[in-house]
N, C-alpha and C. Protein backbone atom coordinates (compact mmCIF):
# COMPACT_ATOMS: atom_id res chain seq x y z
N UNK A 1 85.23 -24.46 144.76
CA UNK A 1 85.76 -25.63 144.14
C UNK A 1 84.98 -25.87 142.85
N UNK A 2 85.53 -26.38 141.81
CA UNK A 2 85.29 -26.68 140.54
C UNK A 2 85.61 -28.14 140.42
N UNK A 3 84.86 -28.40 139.75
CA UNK A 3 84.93 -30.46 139.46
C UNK A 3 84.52 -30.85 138.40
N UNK A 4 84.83 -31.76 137.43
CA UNK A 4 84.19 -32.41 136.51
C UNK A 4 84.33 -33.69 137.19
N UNK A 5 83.20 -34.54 136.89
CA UNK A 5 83.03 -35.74 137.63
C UNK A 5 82.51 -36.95 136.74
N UNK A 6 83.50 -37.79 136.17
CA UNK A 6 82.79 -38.47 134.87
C UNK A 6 82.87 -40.25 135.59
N UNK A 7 82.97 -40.58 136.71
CA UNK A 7 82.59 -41.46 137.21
C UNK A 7 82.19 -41.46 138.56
N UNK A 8 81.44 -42.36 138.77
CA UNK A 8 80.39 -42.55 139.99
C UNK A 8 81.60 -42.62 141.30
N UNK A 9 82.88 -43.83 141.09
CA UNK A 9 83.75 -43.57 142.53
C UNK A 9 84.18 -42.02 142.66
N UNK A 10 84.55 -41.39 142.06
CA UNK A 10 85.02 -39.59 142.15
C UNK A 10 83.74 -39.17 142.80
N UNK A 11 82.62 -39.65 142.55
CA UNK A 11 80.94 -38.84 142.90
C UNK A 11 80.84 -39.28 144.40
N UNK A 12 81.40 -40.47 144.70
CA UNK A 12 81.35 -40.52 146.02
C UNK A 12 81.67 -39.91 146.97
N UNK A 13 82.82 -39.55 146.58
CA UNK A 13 84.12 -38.58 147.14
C UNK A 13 83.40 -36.98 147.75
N UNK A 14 82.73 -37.20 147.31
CA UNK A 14 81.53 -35.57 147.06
C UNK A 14 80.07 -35.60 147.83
N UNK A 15 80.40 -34.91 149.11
CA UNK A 15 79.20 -35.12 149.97
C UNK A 15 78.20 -34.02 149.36
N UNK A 16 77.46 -34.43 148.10
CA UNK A 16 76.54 -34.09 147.97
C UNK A 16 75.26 -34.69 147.84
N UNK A 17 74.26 -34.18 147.21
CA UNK A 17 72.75 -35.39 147.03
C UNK A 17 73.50 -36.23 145.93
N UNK A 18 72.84 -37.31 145.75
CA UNK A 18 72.74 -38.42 144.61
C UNK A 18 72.43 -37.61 143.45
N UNK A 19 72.94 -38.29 142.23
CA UNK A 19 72.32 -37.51 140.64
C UNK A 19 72.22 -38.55 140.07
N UNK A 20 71.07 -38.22 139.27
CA UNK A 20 70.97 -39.59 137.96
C UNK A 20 71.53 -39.24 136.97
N UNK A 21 72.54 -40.28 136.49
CA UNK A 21 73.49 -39.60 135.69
C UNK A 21 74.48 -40.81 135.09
N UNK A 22 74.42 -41.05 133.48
CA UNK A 22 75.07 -42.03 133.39
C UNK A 22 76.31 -42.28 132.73
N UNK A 23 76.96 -42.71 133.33
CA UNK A 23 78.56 -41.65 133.09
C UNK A 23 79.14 -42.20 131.72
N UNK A 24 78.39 -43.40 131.25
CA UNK A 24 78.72 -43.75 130.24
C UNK A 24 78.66 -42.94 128.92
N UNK A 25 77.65 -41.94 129.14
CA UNK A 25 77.04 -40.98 128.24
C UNK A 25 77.41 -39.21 128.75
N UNK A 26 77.48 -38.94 129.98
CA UNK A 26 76.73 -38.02 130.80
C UNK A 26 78.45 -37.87 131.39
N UNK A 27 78.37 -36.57 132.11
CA UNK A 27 79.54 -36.07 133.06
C UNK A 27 78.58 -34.66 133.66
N UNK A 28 79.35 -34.84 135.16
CA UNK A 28 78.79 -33.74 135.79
C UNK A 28 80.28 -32.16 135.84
N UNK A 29 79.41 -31.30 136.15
CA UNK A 29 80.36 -30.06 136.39
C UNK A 29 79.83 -29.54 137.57
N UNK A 30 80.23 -29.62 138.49
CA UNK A 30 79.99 -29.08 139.67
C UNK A 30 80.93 -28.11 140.34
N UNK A 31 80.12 -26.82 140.85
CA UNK A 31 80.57 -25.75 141.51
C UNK A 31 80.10 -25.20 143.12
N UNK A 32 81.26 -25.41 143.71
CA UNK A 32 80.49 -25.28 144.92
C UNK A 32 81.34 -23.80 145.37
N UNK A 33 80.68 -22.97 146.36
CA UNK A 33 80.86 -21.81 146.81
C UNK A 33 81.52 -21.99 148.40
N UNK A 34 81.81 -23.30 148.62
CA UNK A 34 82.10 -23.38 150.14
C UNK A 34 81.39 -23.01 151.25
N UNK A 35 81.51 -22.73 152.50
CA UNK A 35 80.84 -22.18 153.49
C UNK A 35 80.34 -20.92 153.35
N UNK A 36 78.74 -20.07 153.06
CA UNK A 36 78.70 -18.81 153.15
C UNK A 36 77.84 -18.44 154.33
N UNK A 37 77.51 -17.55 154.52
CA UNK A 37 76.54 -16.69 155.55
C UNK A 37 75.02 -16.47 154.65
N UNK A 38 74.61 -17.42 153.58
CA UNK A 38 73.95 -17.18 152.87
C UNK A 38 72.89 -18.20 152.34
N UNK A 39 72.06 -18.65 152.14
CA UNK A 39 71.32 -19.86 151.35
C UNK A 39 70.91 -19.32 149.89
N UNK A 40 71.00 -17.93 149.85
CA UNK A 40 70.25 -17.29 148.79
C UNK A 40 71.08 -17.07 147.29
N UNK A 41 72.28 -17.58 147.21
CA UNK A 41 73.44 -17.32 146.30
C UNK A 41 72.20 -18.37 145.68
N UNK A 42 73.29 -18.03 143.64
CA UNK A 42 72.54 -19.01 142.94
C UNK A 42 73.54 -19.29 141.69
N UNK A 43 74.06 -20.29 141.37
CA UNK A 43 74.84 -20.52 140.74
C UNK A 43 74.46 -20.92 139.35
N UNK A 44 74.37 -20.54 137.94
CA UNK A 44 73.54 -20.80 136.69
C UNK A 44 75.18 -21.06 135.70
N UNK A 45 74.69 -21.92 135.49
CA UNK A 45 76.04 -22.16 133.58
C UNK A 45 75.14 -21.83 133.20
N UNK A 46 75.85 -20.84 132.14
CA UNK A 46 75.21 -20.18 131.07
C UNK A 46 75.02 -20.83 129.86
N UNK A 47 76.31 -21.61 129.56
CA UNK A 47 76.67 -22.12 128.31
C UNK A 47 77.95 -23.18 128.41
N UNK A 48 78.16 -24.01 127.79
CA UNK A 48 79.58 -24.79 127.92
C UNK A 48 80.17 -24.81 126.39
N UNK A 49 81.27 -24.02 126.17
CA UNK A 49 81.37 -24.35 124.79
C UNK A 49 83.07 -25.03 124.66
N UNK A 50 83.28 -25.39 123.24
CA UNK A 50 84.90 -26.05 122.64
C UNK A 50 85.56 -24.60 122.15
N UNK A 51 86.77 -24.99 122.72
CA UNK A 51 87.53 -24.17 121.75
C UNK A 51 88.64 -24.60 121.45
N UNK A 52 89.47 -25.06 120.46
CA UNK A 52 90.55 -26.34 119.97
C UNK A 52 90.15 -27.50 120.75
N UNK A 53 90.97 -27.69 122.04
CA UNK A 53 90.77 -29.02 122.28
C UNK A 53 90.49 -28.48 123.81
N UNK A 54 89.69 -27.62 124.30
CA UNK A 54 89.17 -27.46 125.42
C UNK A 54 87.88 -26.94 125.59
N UNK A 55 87.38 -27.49 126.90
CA UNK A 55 85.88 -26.97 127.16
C UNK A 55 86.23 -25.68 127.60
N UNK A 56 85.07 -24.89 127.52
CA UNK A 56 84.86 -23.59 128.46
C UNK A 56 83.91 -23.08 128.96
N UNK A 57 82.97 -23.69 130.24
CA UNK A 57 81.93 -23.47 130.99
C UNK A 57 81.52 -21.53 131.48
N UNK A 58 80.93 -21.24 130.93
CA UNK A 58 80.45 -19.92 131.14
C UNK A 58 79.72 -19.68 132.37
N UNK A 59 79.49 -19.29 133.65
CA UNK A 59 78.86 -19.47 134.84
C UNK A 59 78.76 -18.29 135.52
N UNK A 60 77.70 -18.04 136.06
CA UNK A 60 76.79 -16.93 136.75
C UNK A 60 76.75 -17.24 138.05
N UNK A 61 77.46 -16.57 139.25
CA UNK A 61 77.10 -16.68 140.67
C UNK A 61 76.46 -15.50 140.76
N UNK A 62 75.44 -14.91 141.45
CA UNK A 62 74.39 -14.39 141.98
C UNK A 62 74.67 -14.14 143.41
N UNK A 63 75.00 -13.27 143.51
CA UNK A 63 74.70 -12.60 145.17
C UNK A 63 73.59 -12.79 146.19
N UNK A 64 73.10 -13.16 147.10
CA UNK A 64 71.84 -12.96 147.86
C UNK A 64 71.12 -11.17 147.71
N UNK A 65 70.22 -11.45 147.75
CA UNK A 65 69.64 -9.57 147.68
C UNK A 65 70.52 -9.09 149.17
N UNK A 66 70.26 -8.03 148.85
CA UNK A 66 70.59 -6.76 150.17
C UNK A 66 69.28 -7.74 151.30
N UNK A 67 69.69 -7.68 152.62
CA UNK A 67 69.03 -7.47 153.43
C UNK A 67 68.69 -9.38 153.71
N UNK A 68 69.11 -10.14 153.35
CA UNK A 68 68.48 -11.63 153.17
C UNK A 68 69.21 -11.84 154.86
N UNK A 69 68.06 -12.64 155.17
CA UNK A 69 68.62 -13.60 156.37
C UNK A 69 70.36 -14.15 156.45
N UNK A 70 71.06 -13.85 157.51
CA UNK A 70 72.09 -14.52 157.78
C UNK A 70 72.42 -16.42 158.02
N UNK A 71 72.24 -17.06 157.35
CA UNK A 71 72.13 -18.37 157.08
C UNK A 71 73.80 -19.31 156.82
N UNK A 72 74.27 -19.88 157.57
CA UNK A 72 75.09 -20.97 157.53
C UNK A 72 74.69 -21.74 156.12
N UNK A 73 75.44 -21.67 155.05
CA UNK A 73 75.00 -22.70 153.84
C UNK A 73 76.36 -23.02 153.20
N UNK A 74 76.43 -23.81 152.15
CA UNK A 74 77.41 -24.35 150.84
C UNK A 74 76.61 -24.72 150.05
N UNK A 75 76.33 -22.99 149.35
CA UNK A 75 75.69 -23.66 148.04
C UNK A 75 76.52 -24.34 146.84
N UNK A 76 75.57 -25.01 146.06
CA UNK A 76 76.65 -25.77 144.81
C UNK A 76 75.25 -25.30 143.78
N UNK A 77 76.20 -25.60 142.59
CA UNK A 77 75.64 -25.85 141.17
C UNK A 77 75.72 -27.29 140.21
N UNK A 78 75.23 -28.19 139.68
CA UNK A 78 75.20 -29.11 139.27
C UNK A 78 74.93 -29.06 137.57
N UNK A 79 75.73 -29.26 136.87
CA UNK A 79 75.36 -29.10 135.53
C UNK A 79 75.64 -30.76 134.55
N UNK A 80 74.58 -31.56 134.18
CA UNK A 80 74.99 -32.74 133.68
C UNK A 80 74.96 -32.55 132.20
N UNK A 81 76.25 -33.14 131.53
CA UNK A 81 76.45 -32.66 130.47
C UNK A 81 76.73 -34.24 129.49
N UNK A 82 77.01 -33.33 128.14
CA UNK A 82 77.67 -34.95 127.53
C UNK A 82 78.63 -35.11 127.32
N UNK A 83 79.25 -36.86 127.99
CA UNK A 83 80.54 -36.67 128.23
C UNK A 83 81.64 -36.51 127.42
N UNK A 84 82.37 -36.23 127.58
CA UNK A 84 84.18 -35.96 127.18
C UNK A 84 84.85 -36.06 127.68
N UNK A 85 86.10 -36.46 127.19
CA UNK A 85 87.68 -36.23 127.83
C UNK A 85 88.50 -35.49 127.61
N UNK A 86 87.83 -34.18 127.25
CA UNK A 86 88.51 -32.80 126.99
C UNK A 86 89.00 -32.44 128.14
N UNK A 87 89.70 -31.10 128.73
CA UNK A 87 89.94 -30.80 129.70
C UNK A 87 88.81 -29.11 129.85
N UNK A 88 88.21 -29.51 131.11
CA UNK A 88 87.11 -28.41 131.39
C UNK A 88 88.07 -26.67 132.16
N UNK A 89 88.24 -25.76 131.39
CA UNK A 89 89.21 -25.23 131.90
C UNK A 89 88.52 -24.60 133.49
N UNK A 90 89.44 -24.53 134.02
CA UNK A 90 88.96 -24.15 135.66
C UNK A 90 88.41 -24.82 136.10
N UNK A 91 88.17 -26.20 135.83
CA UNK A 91 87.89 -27.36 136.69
C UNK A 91 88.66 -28.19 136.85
N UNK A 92 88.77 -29.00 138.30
CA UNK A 92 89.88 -30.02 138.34
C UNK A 92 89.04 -31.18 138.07
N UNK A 93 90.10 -32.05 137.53
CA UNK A 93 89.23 -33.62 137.51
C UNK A 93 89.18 -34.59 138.22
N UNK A 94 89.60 -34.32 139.55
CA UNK A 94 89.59 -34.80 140.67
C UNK A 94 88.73 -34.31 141.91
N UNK A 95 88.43 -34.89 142.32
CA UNK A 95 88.16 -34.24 144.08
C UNK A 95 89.19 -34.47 144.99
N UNK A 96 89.32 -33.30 145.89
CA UNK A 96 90.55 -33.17 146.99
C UNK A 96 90.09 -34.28 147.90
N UNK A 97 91.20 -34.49 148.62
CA UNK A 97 91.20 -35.98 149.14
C UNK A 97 90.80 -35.31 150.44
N UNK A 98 89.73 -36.07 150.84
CA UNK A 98 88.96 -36.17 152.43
C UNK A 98 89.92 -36.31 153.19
N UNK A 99 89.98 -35.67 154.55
CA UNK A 99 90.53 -35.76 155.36
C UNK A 99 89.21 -35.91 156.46
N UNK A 100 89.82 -37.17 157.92
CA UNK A 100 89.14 -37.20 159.08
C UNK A 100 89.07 -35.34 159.46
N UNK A 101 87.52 -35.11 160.40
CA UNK A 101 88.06 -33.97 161.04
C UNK A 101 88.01 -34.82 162.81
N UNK A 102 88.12 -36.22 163.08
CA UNK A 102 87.80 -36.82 163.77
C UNK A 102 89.23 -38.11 164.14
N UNK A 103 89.76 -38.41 165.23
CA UNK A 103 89.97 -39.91 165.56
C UNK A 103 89.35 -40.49 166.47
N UNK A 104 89.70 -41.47 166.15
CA UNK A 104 89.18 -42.88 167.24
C UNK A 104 90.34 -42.66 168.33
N UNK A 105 89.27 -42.85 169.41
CA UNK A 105 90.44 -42.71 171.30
C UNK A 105 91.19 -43.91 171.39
N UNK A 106 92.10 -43.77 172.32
CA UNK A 106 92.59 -45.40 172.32
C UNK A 106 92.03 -46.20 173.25
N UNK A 107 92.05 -47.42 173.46
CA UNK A 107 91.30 -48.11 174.13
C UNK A 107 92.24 -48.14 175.51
């Protein structure tokens, strides 16, 4: 998943850590890898550049070495940038809407 996140309610939406980050100035780009067998992935932006009227985030995922521990993880990448209302290509500007994986029994 790919995200640009230029206000704090969208950041909620996003079970990740807290960021200091002020959206008045600031927007996040966040990349997450979903569920892997891995903790050791590493996610780097290289660069974010314009081109007419769009961003274009340059980004490095990293493999775990040969041989790394088998590990349950979702790694992410966090990149705080300055904000815009360009469109970040390959990012959505939303977060997908939560779903329960849970209900309440009936009484």
């Amino acid at each position: 998943m790919r995200l640009t996140i230029r206000n704090a309610r969208d950041l909620t939406q996003i079970p990740l850590e807290d960021f200091d980050v002020n959206f008045n100035e600031e927007m996040l780009l966040i990349v997450t890898l979903g569920r892997t067998y891995s903790d050791q992935y590493r996610i780097r932006f290289d660069e974010l550049r314009r081109e007419g009227g769009v961003l274009i985030p340059e980004i490095t995922i990293q493999d775990p070495p040969t041989g790394a521990p088998l590990t349950v993880s979702c790694p992410y990448g966090v990149a705080v940038v300055p904000r815009c209302d360009l469109e970040v290509r390959g990012f959505s500007n939303r977060p997908p809407p939560r779903r329960r994986s849970w209900s309440q029994s009936g009484a």
